[in-house]
PDB file of N, CA and C in Angstrom:
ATOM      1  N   UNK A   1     104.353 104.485  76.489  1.00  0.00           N
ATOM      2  CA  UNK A   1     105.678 104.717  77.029  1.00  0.00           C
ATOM      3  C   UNK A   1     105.592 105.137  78.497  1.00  0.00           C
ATOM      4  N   UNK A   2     104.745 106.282  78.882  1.00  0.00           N
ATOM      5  CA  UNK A   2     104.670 106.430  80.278  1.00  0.00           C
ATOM      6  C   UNK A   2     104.199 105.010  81.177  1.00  0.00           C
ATOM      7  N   UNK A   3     103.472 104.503  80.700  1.00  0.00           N
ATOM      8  CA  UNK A   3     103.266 103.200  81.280  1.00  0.00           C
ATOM      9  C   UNK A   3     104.450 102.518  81.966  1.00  0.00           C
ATOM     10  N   UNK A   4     105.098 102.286  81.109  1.00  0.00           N
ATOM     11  CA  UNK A   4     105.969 101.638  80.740  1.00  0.00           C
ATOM     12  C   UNK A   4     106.926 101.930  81.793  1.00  0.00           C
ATOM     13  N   UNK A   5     107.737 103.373  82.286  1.00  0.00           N
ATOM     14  CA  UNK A   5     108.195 104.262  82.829  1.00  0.00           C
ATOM     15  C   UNK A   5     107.754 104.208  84.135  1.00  0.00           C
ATOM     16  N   UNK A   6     106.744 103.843  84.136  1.00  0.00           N
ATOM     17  CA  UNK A   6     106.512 103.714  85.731  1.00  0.00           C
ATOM     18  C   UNK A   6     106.157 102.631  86.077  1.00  0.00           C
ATOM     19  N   UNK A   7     105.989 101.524  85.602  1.00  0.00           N
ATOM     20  CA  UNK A   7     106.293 100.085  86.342  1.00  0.00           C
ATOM     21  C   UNK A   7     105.085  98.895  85.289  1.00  0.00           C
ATOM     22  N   UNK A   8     104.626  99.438  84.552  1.00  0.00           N
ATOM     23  CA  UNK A   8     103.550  98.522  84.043  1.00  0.00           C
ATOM     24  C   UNK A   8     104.489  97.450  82.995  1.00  0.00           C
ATOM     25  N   UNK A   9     103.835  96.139  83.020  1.00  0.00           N
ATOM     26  CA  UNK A   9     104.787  95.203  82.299  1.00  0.00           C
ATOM     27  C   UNK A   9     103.864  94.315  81.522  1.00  0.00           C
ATOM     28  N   UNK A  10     104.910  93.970  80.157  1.00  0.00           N
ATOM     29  CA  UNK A  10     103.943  93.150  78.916  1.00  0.00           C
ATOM     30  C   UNK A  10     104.037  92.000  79.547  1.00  0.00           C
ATOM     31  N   UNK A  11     104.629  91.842  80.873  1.00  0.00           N
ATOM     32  CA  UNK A  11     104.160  90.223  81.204  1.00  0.00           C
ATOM     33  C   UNK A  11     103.550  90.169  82.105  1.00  0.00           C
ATOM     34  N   UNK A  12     102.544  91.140  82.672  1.00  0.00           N
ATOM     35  CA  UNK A  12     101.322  90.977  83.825  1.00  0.00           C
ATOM     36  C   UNK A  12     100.145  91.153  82.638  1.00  0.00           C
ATOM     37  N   UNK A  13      99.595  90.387  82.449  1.00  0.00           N
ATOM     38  CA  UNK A  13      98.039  90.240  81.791  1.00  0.00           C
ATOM     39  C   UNK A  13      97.617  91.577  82.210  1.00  0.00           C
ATOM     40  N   UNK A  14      97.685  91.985  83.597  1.00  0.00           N
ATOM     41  CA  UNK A  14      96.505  92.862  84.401  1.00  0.00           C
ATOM     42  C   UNK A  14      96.971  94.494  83.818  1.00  0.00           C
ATOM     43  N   UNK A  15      98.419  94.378  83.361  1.00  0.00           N
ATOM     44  CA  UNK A  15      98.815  96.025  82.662  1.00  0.00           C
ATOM     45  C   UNK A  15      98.864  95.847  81.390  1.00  0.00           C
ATOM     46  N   UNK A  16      98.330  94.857  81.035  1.00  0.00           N
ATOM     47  CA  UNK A  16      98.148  95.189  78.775  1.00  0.00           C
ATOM     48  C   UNK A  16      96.767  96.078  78.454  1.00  0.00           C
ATOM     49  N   UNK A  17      96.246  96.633  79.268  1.00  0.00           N
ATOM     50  CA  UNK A  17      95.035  98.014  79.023  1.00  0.00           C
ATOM     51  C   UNK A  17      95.692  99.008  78.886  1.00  0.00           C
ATOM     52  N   UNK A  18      96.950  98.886  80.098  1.00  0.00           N
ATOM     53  CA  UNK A  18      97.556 100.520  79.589  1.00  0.00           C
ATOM     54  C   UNK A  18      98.853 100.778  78.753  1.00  0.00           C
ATOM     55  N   UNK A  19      99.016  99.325  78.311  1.00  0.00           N
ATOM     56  CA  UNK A  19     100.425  99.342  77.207  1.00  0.00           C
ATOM     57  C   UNK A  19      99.822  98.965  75.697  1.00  0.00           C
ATOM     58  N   UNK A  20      98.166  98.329  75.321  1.00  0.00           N
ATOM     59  CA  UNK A  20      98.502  97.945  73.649  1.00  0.00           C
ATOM     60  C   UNK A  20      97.052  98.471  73.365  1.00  0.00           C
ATOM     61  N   UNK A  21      97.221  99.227  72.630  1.00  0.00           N
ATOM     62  CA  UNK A  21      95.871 100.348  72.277  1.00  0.00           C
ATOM     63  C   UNK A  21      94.678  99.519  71.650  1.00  0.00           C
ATOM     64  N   UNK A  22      94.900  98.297  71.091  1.00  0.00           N
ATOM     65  CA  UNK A  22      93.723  97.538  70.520  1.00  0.00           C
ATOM     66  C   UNK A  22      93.118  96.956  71.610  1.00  0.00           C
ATOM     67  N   UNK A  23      93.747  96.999  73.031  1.00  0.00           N
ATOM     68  CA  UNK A  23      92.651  96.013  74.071  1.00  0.00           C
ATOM     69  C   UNK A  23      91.607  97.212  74.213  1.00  0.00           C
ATOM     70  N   UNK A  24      90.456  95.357  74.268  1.00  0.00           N
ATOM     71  CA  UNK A  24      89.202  96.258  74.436  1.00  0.00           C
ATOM     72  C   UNK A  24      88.996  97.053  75.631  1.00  0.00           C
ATOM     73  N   UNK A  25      89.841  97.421  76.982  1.00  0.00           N
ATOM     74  CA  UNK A  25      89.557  98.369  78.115  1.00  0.00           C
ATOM     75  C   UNK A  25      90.586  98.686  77.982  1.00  0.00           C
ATOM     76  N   UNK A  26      91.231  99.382  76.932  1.00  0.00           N
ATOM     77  CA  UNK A  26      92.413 100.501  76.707  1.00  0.00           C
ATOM     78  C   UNK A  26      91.978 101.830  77.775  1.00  0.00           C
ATOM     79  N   UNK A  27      93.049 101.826  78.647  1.00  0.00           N
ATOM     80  CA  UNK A  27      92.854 103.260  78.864  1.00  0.00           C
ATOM     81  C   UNK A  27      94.199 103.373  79.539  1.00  0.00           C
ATOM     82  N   UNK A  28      94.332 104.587  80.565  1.00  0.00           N
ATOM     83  CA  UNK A  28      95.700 105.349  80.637  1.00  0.00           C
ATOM     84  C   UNK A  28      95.802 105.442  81.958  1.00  0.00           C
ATOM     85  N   UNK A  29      97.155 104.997  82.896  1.00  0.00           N
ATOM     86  CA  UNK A  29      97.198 105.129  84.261  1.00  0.00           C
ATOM     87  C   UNK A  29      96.307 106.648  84.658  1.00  0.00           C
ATOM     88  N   UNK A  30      95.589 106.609  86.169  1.00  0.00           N
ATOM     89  CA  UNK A  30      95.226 107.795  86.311  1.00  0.00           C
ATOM     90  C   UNK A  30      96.163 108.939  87.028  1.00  0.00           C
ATOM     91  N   UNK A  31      97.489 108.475  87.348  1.00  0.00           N
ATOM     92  CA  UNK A  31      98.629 109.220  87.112  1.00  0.00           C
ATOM     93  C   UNK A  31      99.098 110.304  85.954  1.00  0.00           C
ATOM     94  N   UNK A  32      98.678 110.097  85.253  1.00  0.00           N
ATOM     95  CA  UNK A  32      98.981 110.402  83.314  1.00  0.00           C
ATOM     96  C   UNK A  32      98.302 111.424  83.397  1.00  0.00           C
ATOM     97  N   UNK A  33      97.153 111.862  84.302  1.00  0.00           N
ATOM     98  CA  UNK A  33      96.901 113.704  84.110  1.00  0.00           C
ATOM     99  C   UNK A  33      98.358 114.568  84.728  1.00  0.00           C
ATOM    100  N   UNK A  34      99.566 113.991  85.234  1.00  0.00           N
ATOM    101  CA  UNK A  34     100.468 115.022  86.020  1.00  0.00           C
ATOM    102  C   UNK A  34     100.675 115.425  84.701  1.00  0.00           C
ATOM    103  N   UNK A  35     101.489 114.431  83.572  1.00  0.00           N
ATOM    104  CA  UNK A  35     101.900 114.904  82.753  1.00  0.00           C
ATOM    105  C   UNK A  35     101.211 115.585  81.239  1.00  0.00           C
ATOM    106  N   UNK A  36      99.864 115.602  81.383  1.00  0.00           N
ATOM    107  CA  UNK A  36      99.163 116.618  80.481  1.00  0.00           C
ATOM    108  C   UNK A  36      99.627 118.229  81.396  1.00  0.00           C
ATOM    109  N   UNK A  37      99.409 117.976  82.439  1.00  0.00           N
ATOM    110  CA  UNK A  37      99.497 119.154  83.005  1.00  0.00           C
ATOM    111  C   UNK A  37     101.100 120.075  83.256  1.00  0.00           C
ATOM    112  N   UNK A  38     101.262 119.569  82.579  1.00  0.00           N
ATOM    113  CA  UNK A  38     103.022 119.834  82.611  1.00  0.00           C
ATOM    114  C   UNK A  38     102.930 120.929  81.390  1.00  0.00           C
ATOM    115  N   UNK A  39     102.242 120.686  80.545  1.00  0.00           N
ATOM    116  CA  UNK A  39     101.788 121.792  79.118  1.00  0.00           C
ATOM    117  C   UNK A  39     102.133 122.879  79.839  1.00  0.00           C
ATOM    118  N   UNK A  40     101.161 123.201  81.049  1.00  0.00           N
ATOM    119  CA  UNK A  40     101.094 124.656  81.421  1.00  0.00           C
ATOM    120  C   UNK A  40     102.111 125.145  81.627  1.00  0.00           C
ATOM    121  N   UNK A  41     103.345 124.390  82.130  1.00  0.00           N
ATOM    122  CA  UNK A  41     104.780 125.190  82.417  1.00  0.00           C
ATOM    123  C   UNK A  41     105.811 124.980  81.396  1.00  0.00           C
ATOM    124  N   UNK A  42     105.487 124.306  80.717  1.00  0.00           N
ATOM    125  CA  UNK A  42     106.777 124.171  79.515  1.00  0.00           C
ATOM    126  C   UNK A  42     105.732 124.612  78.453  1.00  0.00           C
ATOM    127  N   UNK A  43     105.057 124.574  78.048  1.00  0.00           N
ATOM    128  CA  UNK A  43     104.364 124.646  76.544  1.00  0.00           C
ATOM    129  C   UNK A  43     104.356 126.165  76.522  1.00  0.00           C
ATOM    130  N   UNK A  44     105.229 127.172  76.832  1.00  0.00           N
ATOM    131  CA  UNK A  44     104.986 128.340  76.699  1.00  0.00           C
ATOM    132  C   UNK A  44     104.229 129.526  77.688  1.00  0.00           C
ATOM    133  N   UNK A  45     103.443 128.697  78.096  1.00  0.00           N
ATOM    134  CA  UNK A  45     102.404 129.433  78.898  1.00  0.00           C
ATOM    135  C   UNK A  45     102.987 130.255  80.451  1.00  0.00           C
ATOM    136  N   UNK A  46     104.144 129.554  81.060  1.00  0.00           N
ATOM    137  CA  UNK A  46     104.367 129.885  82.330  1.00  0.00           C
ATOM    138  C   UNK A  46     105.763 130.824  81.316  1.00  0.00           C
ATOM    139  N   UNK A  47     106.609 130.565  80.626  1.00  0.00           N
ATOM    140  CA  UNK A  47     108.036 131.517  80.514  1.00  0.00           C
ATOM    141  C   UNK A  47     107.435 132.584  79.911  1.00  0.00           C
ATOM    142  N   UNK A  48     106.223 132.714  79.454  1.00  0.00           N
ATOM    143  CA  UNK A  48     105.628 134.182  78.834  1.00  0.00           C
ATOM    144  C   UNK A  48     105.313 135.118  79.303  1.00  0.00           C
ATOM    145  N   UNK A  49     104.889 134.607  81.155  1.00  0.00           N
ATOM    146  CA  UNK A  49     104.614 135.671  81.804  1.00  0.00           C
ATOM    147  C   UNK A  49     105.535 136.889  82.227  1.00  0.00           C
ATOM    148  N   UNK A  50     104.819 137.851  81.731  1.00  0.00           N
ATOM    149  CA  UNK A  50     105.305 139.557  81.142  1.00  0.00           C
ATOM    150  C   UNK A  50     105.661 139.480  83.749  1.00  0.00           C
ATOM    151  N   UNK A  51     106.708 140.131  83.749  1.00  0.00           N
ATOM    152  CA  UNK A  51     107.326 140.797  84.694  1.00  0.00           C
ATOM    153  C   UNK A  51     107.824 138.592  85.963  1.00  0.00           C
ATOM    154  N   UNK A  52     107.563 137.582  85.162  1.00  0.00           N
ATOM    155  CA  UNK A  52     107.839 136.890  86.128  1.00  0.00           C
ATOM    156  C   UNK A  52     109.434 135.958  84.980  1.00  0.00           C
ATOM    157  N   UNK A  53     110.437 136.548  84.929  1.00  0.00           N
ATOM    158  CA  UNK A  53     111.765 135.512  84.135  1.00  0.00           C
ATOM    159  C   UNK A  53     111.632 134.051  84.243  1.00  0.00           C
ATOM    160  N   UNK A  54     111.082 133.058  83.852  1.00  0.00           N
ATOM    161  CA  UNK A  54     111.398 131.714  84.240  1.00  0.00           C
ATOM    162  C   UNK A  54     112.956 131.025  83.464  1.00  0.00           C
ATOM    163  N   UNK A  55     114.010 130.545  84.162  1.00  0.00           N
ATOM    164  CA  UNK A  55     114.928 129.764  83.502  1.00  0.00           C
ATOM    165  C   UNK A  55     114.706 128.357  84.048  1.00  0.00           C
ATOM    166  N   UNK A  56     114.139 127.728  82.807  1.00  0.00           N
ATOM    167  CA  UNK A  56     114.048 126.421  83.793  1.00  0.00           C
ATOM    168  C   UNK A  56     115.277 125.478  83.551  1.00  0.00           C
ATOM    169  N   UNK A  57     116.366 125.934  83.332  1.00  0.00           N
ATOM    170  CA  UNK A  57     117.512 125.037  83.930  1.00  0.00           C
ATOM    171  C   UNK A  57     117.658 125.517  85.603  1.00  0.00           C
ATOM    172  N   UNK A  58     116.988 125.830  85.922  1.00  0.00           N
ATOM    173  CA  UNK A  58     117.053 126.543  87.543  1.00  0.00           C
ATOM    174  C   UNK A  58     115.695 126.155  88.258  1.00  0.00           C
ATOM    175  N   UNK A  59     114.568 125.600  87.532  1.00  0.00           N
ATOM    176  CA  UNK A  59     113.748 124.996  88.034  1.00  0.00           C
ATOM    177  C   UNK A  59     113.621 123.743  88.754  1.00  0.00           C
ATOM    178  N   UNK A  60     113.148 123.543  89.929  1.00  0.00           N
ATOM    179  CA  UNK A  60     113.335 122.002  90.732  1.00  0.00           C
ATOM    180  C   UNK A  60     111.653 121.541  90.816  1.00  0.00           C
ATOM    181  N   UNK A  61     111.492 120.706  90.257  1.00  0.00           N
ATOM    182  CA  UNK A  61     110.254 119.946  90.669  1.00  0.00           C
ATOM    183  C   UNK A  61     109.876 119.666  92.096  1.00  0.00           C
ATOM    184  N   UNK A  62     108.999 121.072  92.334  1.00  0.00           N
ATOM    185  CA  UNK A  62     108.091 120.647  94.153  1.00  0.00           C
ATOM    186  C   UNK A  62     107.507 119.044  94.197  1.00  0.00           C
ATOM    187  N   UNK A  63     105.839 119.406  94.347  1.00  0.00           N
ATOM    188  CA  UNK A  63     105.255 118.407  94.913  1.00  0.00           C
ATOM    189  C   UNK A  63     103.832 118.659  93.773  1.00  0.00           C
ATOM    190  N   UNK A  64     103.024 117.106  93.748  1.00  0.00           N
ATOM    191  CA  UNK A  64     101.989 117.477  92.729  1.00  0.00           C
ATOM    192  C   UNK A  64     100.800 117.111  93.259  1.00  0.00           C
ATOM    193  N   UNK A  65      99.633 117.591  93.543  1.00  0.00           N
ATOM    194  CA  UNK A  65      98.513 116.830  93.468  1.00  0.00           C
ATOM    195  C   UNK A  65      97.650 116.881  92.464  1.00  0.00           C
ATOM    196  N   UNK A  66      96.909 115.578  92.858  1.00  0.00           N
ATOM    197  CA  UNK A  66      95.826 115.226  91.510  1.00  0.00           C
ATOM    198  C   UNK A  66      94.698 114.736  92.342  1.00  0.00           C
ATOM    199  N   UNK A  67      93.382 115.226  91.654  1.00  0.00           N
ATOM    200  CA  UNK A  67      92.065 115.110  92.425  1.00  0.00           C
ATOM    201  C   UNK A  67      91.749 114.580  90.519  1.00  0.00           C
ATOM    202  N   UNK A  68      91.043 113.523  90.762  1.00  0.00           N
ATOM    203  CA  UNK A  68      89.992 112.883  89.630  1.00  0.00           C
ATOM    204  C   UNK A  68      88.735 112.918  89.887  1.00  0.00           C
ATOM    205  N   UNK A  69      88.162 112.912  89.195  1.00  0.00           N
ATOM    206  CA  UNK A  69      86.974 113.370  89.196  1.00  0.00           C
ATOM    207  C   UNK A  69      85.820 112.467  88.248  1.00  0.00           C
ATOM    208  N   UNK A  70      86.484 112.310  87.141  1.00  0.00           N
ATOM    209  CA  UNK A  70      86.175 111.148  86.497  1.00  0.00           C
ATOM    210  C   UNK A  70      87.000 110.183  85.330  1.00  0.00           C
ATOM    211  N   UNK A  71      86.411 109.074  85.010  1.00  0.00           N
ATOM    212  CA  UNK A  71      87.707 108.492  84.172  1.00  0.00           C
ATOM    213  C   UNK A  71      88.143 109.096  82.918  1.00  0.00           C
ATOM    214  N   UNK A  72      89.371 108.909  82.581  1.00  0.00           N
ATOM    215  CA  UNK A  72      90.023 109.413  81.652  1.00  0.00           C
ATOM    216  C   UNK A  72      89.220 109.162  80.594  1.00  0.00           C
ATOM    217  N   UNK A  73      89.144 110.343  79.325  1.00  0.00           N
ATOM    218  CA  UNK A  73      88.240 109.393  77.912  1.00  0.00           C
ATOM    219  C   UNK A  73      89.797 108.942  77.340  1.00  0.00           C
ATOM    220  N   UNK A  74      88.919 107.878  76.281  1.00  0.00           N
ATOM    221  CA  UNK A  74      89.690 107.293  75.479  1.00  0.00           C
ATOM    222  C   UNK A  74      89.740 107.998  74.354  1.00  0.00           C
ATOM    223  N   UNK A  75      88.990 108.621  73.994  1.00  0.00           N
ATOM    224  CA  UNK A  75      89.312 109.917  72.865  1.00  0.00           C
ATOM    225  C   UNK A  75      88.835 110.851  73.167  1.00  0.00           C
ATOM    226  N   UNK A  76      89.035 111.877  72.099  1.00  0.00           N
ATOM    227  CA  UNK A  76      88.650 113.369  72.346  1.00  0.00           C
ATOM    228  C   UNK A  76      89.671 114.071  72.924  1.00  0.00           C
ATOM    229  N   UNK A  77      88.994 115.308  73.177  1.00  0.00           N
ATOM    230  CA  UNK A  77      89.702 116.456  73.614  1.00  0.00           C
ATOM    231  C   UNK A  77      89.515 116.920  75.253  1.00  0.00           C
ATOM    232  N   UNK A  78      90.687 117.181  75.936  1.00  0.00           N
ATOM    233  CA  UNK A  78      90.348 118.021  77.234  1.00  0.00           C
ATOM    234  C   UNK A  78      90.503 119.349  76.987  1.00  0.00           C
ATOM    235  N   UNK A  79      89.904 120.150  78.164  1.00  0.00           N
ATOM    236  CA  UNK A  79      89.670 121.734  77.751  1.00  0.00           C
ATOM    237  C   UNK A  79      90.882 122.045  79.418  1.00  0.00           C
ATOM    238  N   UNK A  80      92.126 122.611  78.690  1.00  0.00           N
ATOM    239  CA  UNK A  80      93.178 122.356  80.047  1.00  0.00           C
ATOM    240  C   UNK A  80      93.184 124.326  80.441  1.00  0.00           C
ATOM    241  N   UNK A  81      93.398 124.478  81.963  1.00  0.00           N
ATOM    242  CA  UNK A  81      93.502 126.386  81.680  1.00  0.00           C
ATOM    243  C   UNK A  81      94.443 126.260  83.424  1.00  0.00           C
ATOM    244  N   UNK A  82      95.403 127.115  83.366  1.00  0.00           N
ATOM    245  CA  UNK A  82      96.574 126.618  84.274  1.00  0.00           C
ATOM    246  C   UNK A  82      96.533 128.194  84.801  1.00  0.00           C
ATOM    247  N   UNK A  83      96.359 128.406  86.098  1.00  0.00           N
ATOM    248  CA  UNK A  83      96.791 129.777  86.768  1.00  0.00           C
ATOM    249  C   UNK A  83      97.931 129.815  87.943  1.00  0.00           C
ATOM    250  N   UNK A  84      98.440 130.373  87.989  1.00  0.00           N
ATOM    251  CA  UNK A  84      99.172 130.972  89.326  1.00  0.00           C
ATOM    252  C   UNK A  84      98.295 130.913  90.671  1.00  0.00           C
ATOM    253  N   UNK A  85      98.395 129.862  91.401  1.00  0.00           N
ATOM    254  CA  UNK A  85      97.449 130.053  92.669  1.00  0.00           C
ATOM    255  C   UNK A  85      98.450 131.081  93.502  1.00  0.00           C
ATOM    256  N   UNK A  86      99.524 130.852  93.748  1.00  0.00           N
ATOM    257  CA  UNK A  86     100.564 131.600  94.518  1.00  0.00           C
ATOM    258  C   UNK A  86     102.118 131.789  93.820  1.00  0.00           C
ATOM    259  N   UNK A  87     102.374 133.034  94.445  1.00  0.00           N
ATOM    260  CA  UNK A  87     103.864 132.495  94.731  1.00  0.00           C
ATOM    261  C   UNK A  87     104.785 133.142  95.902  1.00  0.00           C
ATOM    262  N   UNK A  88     105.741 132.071  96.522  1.00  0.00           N
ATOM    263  CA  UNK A  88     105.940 132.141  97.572  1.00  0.00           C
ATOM    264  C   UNK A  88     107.839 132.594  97.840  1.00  0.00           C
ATOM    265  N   UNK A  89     108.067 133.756  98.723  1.00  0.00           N
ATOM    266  CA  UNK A  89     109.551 133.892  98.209  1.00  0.00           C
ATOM    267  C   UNK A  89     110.058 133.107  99.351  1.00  0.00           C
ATOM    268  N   UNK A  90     111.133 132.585  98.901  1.00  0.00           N
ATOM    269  CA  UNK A  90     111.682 131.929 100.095  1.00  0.00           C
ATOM    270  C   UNK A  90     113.194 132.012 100.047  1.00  0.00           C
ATOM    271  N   UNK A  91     113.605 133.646  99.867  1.00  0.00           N
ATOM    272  CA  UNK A  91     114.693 133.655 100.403  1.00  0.00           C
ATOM    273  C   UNK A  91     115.568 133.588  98.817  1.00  0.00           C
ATOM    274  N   UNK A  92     115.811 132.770  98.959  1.00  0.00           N
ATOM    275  CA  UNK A  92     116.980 132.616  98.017  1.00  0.00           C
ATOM    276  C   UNK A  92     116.222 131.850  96.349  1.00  0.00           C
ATOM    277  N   UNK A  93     115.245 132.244  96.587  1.00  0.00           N
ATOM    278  CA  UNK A  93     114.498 131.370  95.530  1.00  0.00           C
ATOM    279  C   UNK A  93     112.708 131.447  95.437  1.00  0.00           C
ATOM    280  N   UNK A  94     111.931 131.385  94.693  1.00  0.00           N
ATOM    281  CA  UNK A  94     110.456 131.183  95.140  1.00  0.00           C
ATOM    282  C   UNK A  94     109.801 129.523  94.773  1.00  0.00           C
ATOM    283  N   UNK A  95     108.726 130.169  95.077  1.00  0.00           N
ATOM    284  CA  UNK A  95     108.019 128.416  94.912  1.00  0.00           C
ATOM    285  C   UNK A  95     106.903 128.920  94.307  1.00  0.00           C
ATOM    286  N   UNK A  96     106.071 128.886  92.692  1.00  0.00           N
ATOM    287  CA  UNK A  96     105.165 128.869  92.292  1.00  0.00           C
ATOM    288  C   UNK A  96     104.087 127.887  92.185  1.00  0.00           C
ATOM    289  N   UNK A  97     103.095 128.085  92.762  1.00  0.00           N
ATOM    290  CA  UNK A  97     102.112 127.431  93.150  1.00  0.00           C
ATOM    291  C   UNK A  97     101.059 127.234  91.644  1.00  0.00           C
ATOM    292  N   UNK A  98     101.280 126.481  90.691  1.00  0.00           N
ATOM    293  CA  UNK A  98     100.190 126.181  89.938  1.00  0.00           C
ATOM    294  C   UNK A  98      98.886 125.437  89.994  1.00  0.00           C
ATOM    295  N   UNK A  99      97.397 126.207  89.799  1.00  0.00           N
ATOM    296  CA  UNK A  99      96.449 124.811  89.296  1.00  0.00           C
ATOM    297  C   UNK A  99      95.936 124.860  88.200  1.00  0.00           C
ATOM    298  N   UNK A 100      96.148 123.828  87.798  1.00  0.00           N
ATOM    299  CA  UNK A 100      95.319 123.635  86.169  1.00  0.00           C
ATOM    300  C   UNK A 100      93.998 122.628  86.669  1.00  0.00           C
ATOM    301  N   UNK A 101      92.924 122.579  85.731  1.00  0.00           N
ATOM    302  CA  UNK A 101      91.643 121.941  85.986  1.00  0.00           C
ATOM    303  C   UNK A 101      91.487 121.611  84.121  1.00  0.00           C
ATOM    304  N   UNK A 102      91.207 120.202  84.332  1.00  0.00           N
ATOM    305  CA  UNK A 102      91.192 119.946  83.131  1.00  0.00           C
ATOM    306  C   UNK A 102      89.323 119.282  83.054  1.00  0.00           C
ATOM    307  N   UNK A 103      88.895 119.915  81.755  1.00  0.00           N
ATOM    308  CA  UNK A 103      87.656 119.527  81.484  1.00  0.00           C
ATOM    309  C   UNK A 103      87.088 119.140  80.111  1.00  0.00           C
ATOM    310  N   UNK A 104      85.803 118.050  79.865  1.00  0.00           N
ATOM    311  CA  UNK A 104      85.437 118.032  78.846  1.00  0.00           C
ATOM    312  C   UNK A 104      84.532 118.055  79.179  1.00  0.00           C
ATOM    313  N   UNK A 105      83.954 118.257  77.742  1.00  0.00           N
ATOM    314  CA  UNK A 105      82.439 119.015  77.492  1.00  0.00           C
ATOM    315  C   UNK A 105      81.758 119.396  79.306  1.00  0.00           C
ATOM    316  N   UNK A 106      82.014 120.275  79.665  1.00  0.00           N
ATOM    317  CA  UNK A 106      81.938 121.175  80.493  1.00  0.00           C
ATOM    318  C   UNK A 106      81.585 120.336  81.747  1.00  0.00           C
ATOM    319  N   UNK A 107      82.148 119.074  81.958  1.00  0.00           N
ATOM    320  CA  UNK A 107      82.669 118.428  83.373  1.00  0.00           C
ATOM    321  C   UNK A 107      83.954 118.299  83.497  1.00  0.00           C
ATOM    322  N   UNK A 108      83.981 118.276  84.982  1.00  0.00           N
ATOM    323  CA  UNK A 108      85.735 118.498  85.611  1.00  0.00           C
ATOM    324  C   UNK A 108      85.922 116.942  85.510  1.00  0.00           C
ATOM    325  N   UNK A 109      86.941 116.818  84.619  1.00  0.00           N
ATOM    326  CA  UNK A 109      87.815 115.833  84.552  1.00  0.00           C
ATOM    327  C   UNK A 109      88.847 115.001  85.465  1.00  0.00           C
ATOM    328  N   UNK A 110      89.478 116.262  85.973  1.00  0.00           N
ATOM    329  CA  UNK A 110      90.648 116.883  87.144  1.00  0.00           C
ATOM    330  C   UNK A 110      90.988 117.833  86.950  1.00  0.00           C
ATOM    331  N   UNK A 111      91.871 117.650  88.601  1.00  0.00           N
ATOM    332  CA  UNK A 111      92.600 119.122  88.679  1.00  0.00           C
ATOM    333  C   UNK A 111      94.187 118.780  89.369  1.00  0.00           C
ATOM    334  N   UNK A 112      94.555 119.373  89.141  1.00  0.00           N
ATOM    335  CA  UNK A 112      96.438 119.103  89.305  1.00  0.00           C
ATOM    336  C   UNK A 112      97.031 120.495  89.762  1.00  0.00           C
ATOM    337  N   UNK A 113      97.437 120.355  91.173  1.00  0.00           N
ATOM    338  CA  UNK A 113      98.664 121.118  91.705  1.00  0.00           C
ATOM    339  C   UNK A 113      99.847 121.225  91.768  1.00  0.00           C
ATOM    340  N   UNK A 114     100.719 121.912  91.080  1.00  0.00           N
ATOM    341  CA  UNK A 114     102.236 121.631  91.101  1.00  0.00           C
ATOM    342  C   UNK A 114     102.831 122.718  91.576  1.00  0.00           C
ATOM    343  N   UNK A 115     103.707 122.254  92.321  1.00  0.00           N
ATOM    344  CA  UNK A 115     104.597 123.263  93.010  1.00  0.00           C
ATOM    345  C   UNK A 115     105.871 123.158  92.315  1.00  0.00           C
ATOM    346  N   UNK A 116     106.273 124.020  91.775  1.00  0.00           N
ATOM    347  CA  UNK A 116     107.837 124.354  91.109  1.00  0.00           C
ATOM    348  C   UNK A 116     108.908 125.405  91.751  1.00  0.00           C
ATOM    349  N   UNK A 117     110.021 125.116  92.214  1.00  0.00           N
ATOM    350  CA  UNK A 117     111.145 125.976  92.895  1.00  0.00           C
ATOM    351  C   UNK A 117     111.948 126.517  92.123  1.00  0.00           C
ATOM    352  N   UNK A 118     112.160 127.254  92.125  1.00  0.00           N
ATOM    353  CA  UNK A 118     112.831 128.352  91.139  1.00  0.00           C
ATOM    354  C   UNK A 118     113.970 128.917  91.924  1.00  0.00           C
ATOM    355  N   UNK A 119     115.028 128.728  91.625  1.00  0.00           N
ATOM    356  CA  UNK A 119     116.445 129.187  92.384  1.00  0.00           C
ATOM    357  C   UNK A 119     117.096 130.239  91.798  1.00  0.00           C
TER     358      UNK A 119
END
C-alpha cells in the first residue's frame, strides 16, 4: 500500500518488487524507514512523556531525514529506540527534534530525524 501511495505502478514492470510479495527481488521503497519510525511518536512512546503534554491534533509534521546504511531485510526483526535530540521553543509553539536508529542484529540499519511542531 505505501508503494502504492507514493507513485509505484502495476503497470511499470520496474515497480512489481515493491508491490507483489512473491517476486523474487521483493523488497520495500527505501523511503519506508520514515514510516517505521513514526512508532516512536504515535505508538505511545512520545504522549507518555511524564512533564512534556503531547495533543497531536495540534501537531504539524516538520521535516525528516533518513541516512541508510544498509538494505532493508526482507524478514525479521528491527531493533527501533527513538530519543529527544532537542526541543526548541519558538514562541508560540515548540519543535521536537526526534532520532530514532534502527538496527539488526547489532548493525545500523538507519537512522531517521523528524522534526514535529507542536502549537
Amino acid at each position: 500500500m505505501y508503494a502504492l501511495g507514493v507513485g509505484a505502478s502495476m503497470k511499470l514492470p520496474k515497480d512489481l518488487k515493491f508491490l507483489y510479495e512473491g517476486s523474487s527481488d521483493f523488497s520495500c521503497l527505501p523511503t519506508f524507514g520514515v514510516i517505521i519510525a513514526q512508532k516512536s511518536m504515535t505508538g505511545g512512546g512520545l504522549a507518555e512523556i511524564p512533564g512534556l503534554p503531547i495533543n497531536f491534533a495540534k501537531v504539524l509534521h516538520g521535516e525528516q531525514y533518513l541516512q541508510i546504511y544498509k538494505p532493508f531485510p526482507r524478514a525479521g526483526k528491527l531493533k527501533c529506540e527513538a530519543v529527544i535530540a532537542d526541543i526548541l521553543d519558538k514562541g508560540s509553539g515548540l519543535v521536537i527534534v526526534l532520532d530514532d536508529s534502527h538496527t539488526r542484529r547489532q548493525y545500523d540499519v538507519y537512522t531517521c530525524e523528524s522534526d514535529l511542531f507542536h502549537l
